[in-house]
Each structure stands twice: as structure tokens, then as C-alpha cells.
C-alpha atoms as a PDB file:
ATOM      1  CA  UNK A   1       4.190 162.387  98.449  1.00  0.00           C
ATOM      2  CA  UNK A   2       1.501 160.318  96.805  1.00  0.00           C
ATOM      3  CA  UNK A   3       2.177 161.126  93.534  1.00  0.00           C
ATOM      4  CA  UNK A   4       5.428 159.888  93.684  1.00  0.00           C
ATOM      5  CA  UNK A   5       4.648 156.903  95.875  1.00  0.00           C
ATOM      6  CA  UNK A   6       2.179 156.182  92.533  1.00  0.00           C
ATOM      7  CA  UNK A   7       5.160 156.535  89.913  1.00  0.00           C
ATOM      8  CA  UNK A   8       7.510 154.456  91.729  1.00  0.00           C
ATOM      9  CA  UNK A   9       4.825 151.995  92.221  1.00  0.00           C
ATOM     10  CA  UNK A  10       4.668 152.205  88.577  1.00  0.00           C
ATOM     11  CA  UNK A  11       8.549 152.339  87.712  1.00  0.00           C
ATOM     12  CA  UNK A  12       8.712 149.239  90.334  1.00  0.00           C
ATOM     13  CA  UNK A  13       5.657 147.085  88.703  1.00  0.00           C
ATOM     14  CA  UNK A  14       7.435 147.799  85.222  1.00  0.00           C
ATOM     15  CA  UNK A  15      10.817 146.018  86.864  1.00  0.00           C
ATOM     16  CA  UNK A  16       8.809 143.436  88.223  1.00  0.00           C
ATOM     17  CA  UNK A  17       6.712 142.617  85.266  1.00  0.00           C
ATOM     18  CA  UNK A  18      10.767 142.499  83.301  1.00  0.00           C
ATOM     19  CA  UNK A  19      12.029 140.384  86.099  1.00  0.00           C
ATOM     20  CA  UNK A  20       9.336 137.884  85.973  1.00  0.00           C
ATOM     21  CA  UNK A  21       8.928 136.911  82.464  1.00  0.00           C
ATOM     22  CA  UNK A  22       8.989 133.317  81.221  1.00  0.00           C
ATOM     23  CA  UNK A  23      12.354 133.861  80.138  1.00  0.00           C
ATOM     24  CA  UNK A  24      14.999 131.950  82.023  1.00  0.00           C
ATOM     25  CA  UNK A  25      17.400 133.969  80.395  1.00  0.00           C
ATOM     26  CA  UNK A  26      19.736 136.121  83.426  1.00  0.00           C
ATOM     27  CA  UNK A  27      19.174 139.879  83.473  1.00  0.00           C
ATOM     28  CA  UNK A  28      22.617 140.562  82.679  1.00  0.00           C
ATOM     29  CA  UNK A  29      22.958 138.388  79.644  1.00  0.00           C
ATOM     30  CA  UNK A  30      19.913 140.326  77.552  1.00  0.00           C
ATOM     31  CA  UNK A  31      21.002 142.771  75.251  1.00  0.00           C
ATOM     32  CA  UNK A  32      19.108 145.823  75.123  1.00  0.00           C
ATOM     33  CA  UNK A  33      21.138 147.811  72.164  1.00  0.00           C
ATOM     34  CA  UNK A  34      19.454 148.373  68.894  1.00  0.00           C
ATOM     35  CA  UNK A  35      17.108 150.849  67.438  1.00  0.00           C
ATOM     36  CA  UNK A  36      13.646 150.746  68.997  1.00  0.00           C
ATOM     37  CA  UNK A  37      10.354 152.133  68.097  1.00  0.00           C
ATOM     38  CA  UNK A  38       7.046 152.937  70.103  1.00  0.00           C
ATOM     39  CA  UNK A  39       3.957 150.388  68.882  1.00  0.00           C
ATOM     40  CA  UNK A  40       0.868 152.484  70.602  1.00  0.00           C
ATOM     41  CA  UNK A  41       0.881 155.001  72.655  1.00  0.00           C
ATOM     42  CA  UNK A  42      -2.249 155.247  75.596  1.00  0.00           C
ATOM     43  CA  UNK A  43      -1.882 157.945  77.643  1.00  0.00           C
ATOM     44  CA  UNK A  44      -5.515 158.860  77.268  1.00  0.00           C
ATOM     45  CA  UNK A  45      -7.110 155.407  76.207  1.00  0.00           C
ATOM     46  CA  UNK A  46      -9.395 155.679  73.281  1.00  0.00           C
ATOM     47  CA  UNK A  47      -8.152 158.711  72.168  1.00  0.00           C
ATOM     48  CA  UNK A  48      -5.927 157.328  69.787  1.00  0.00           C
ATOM     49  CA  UNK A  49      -8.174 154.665  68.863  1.00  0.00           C
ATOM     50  CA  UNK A  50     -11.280 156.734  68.012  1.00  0.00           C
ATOM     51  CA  UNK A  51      -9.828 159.571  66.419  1.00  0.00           C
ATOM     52  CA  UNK A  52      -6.425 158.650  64.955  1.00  0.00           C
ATOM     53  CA  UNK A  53      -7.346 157.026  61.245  1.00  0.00           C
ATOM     54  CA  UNK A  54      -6.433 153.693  60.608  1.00  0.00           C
ATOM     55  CA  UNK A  55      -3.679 154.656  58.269  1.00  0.00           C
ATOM     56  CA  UNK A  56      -2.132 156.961  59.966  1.00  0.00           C
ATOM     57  CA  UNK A  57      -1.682 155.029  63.327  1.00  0.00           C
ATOM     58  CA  UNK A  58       1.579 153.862  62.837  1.00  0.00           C
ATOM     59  CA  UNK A  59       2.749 157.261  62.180  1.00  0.00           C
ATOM     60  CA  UNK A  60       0.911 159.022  65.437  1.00  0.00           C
ATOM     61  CA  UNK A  61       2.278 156.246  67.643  1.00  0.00           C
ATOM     62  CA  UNK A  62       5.885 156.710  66.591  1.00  0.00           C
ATOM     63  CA  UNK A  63       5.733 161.132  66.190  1.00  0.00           C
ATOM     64  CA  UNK A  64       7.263 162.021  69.697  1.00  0.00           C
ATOM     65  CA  UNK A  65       4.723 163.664  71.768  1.00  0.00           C
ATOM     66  CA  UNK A  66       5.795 166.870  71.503  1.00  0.00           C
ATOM     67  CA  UNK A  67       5.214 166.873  67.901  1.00  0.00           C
ATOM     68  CA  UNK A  68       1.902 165.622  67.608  1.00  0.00           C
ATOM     69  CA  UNK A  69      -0.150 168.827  68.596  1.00  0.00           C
ATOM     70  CA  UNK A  70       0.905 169.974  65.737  1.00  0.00           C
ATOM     71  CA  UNK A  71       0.363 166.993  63.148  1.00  0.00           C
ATOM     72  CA  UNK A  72      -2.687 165.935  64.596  1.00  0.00           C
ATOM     73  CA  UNK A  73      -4.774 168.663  65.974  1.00  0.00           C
ATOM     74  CA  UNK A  74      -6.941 168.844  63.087  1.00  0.00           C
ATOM     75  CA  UNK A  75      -7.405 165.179  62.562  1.00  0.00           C
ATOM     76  CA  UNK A  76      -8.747 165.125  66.194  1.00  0.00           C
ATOM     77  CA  UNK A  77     -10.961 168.319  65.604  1.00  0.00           C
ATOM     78  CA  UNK A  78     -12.384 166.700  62.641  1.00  0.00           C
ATOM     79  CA  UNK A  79     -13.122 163.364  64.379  1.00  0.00           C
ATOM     80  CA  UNK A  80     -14.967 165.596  66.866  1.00  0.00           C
ATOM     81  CA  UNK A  81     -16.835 167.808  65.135  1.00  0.00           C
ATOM     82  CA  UNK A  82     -17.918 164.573  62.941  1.00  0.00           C
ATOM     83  CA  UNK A  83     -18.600 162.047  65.968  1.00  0.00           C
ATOM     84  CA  UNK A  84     -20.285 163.958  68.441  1.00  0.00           C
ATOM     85  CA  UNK A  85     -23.067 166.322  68.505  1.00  0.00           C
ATOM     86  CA  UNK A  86     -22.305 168.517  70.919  1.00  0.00           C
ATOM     87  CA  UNK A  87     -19.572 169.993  69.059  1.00  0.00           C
ATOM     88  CA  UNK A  88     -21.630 170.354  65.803  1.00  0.00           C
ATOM     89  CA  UNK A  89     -21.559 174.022  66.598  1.00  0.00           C
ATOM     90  CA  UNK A  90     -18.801 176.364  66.076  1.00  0.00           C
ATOM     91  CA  UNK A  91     -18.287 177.733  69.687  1.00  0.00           C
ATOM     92  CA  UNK A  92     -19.167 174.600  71.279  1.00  0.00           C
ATOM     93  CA  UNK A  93     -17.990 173.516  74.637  1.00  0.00           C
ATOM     94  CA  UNK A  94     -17.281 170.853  76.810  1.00  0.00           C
ATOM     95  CA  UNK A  95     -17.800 171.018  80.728  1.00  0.00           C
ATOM     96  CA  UNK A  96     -13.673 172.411  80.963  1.00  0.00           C
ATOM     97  CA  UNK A  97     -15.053 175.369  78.635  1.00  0.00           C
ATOM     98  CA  UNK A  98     -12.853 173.824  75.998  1.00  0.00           C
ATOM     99  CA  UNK A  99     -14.416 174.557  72.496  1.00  0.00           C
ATOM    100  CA  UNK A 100     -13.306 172.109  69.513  1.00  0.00           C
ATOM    101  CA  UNK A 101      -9.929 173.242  68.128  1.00  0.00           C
ATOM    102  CA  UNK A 102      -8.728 173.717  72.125  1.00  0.00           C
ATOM    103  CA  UNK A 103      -9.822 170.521  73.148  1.00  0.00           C
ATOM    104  CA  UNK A 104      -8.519 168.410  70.358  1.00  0.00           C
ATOM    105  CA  UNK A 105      -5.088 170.443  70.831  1.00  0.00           C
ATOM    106  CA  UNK A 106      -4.849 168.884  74.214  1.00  0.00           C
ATOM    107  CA  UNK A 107      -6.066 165.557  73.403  1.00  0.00           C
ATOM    108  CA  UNK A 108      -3.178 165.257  70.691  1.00  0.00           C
ATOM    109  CA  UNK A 109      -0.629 165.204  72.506  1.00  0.00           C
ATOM    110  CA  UNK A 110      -1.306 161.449  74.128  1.00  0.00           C
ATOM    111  CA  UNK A 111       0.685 161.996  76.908  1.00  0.00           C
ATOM    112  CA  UNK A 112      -0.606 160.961  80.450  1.00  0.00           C
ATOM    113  CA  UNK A 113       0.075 164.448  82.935  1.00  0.00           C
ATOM    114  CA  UNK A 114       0.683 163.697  86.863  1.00  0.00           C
ATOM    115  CA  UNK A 115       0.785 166.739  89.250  1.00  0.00           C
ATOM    116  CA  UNK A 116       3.645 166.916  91.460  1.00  0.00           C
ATOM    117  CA  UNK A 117       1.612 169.312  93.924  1.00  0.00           C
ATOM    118  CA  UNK A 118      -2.213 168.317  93.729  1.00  0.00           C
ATOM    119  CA  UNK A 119      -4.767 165.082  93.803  1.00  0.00           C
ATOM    120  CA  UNK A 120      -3.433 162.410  90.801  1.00  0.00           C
ATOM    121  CA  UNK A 121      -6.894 162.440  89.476  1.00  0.00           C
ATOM    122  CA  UNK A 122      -8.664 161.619  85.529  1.00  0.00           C
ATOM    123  CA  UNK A 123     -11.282 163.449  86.836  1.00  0.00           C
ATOM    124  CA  UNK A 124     -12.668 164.089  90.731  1.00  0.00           C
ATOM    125  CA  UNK A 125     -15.087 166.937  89.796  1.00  0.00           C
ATOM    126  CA  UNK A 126     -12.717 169.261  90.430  1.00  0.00           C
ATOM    127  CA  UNK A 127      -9.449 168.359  89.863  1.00  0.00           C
ATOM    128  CA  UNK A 128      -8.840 166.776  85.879  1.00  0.00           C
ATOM    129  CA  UNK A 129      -6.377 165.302  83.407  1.00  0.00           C
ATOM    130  CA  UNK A 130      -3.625 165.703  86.839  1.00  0.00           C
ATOM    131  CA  UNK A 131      -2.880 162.007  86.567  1.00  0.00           C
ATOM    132  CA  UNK A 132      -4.588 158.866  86.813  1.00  0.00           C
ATOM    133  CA  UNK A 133      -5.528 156.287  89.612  1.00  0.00           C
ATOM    134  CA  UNK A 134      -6.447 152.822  89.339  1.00  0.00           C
ATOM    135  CA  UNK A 135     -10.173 153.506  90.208  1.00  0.00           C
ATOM    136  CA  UNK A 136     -10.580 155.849  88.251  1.00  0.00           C
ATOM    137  CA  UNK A 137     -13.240 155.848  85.143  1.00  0.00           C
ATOM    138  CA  UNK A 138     -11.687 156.889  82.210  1.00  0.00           C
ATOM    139  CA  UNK A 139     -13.594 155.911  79.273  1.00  0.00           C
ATOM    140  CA  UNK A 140     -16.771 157.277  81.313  1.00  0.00           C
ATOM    141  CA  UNK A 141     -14.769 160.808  81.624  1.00  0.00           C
ATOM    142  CA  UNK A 142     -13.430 160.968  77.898  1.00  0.00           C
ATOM    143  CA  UNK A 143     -17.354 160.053  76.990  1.00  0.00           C
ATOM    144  CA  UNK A 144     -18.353 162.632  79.191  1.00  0.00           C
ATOM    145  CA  UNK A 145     -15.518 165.453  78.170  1.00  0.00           C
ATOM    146  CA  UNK A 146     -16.761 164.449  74.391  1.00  0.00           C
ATOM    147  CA  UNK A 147     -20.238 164.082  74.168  1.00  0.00           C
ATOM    148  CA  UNK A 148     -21.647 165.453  77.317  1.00  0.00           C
ATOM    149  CA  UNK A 149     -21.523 169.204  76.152  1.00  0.00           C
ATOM    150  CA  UNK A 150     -21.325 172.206  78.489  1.00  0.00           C
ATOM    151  CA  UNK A 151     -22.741 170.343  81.588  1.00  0.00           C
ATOM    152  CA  UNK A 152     -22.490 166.640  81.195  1.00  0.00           C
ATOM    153  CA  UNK A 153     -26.085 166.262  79.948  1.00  0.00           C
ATOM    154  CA  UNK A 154     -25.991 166.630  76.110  1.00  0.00           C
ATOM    155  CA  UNK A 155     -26.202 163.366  74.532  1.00  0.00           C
ATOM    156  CA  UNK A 156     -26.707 160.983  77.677  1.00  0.00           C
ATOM    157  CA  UNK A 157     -26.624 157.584  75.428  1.00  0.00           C
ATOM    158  CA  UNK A 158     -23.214 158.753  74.504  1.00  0.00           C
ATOM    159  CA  UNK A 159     -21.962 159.608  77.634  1.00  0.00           C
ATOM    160  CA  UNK A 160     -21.045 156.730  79.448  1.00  0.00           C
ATOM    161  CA  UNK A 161     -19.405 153.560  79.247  1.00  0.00           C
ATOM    162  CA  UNK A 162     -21.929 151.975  82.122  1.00  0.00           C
ATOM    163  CA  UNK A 163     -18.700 149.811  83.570  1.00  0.00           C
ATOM    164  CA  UNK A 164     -19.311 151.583  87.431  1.00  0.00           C
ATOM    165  CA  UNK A 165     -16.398 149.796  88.902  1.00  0.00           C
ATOM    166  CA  UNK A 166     -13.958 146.972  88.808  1.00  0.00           C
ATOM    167  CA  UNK A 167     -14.919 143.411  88.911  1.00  0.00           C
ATOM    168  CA  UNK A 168     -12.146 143.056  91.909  1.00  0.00           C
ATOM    169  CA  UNK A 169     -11.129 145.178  94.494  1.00  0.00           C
ATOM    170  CA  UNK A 170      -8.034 147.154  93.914  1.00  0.00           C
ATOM    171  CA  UNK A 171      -5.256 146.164  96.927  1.00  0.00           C
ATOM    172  CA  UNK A 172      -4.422 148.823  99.530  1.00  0.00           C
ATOM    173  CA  UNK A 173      -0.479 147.664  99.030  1.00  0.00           C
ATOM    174  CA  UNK A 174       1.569 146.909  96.366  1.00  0.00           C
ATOM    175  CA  UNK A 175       1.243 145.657  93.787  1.00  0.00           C
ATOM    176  CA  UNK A 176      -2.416 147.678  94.077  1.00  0.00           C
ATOM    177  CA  UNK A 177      -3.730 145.585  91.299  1.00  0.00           C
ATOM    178  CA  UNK A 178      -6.500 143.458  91.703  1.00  0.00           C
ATOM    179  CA  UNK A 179      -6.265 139.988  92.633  1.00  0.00           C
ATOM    180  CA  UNK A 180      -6.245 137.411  90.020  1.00  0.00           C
ATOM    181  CA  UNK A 181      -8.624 134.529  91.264  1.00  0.00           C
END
């Protein structure tokens, strides 16, 4: 029930955020037809901007994600087995017993997962990649999943963002966002 309370909290902010734009232009009158095309695609942050090469950017952002497993794998093996030491190894592993070529399959498909049955989670020591709240630390977790090896203690400089928390607190209602002040 939370899970979908959190994706038509989502699906609600993305009507509101439409709804309230400077334009004073009705609903009704804008015209939505026309071919349209995806500028970036975040569904694991940093992901795309670490490993993706400049050049081809434009062309991972617009391959549906179903596709880009298979386009982009490598690149994102590469890109780990260059930036971070503790996949220099064939055999390798991160903490989810992922070795290179497994992990980089799953980050190239930047899509953002939510379980329908469990915890919506980035990562609760348990429970990972099931969603994502508000709270939780992403770039700390991708850090961790990339440089901290088989344990989370391989390259500790690497390994985390040092951002512990939000600068506001989150709202127990909707909107859930932080106040602006």
C-alpha cells in the first residue's frame, strides 16, 4: 500500500508541477501532439553521468530502456573496470556479489525498479535497488556498490559522498518535499 501511495504521490506532484507553471495558458488549450524525445534519463543518478561518454549521451538517453543492456553494457564495464579499483580484478565483486560484466548489465538499463510487495528502498541493508525514498542516500550507495568492494571497505575515500542528510526535513504529508524557506 505504500508503494503505491509513493507513485501516486509522484504521478500527483508531476500534475501539480504541470498545473502550476507560469503559463497562464488554460489546460485545455495546450497542444500536446508532435513527436517527442527523452533529454536525460536518471533513474540511477550518476550512472549515466559517470559512465555514459560524452558523445554518446544523446544516444543512451533517447535508446528505450529495454535496449540499452545491450548497447551499453560494455561501455559501463569499461568505465568500471577503469574508475574503480576494486574491480581491477577479473572476478571482482561488489557487496550484492555482483562481479563487473553483471553489475554493469544492471546498471545499463537506467530504469528506476519499485517493488509492488516489499520496502521501496535504494538501499536499507537488506533490501536494494526496490525503489527509492526521499531520504534515501543514493550517491553514497552507488559509491558504495562501486568502489566499496566485497564489504563496503575497499577504497573508503571513494566511498562516500559525505552529504549525511538533507538540509530540511522531508514533510510527513504531501507534497513530502522539503520546505522551501
Amino acid at each position: 500500500m505504500r508503494t503505491l501511495k509513493y507513485i501516486f504521490s509522484i504521478a500527483l506532484m508531476s500534475l501539480f508541477f504541470v498545473a502550476c507553471s507560469d503559463d497562464d495558458r488554460d489546460m485545455e488549450t495546450l497542444d500536446f501532439s508532435g513527436t517527442y524525445t527523452t533529454a536525460d534519463q536518471m533513474g540511477r543518478p550518476a550512472i549515466n553521468t559517470v559512465f555514459i561518454p560524452a558523445d554518446q549521451k544523446d544516444a543512451y538517453n533517447q535508446t528505450i530502456p529495454s535496449q540499452q543492456g545491450a548497447i551499453y553494457q560494455s561501455v559501463i564495464e569499461n568505465g568500471l573496470k577503469a574508475l574503480s579499483p576494486a574491480f581491477a580484478n577479473d572476478g571482482d565483486q561488489n557487496a550484492l556479489g555482483l562481479d563487473a560484466p553483471t553489475f554493469a548489465s544492471v546498471l545499463a538499463t537506467d530504469v528506476l525498479n519499485v517493488s509492488l510487495s516489499g520496502p521501496t528502498t535504494f538501499f536499507d541493508g537488506t533490501n536494494v535497488l526496490t525503489g527509492r525514498n526521499l531520504s534515501d542516500d543514493v550517491i553514497t550507495v552507488e559509491l558504495l556498490l562501486i568502489f566499496g568492494g566485497e564489504d563496503f571497505t575497499e577504497n573508503p575515500g571513494l566511498s562516500d559522498d559525505h552529504v549525511d542528510a538533507n538540509d530540511k526535513n522531508f514533510l510527513s504529508g504531501f507534497p513530502y518535499l522539503a520546505e522551501a524557506h
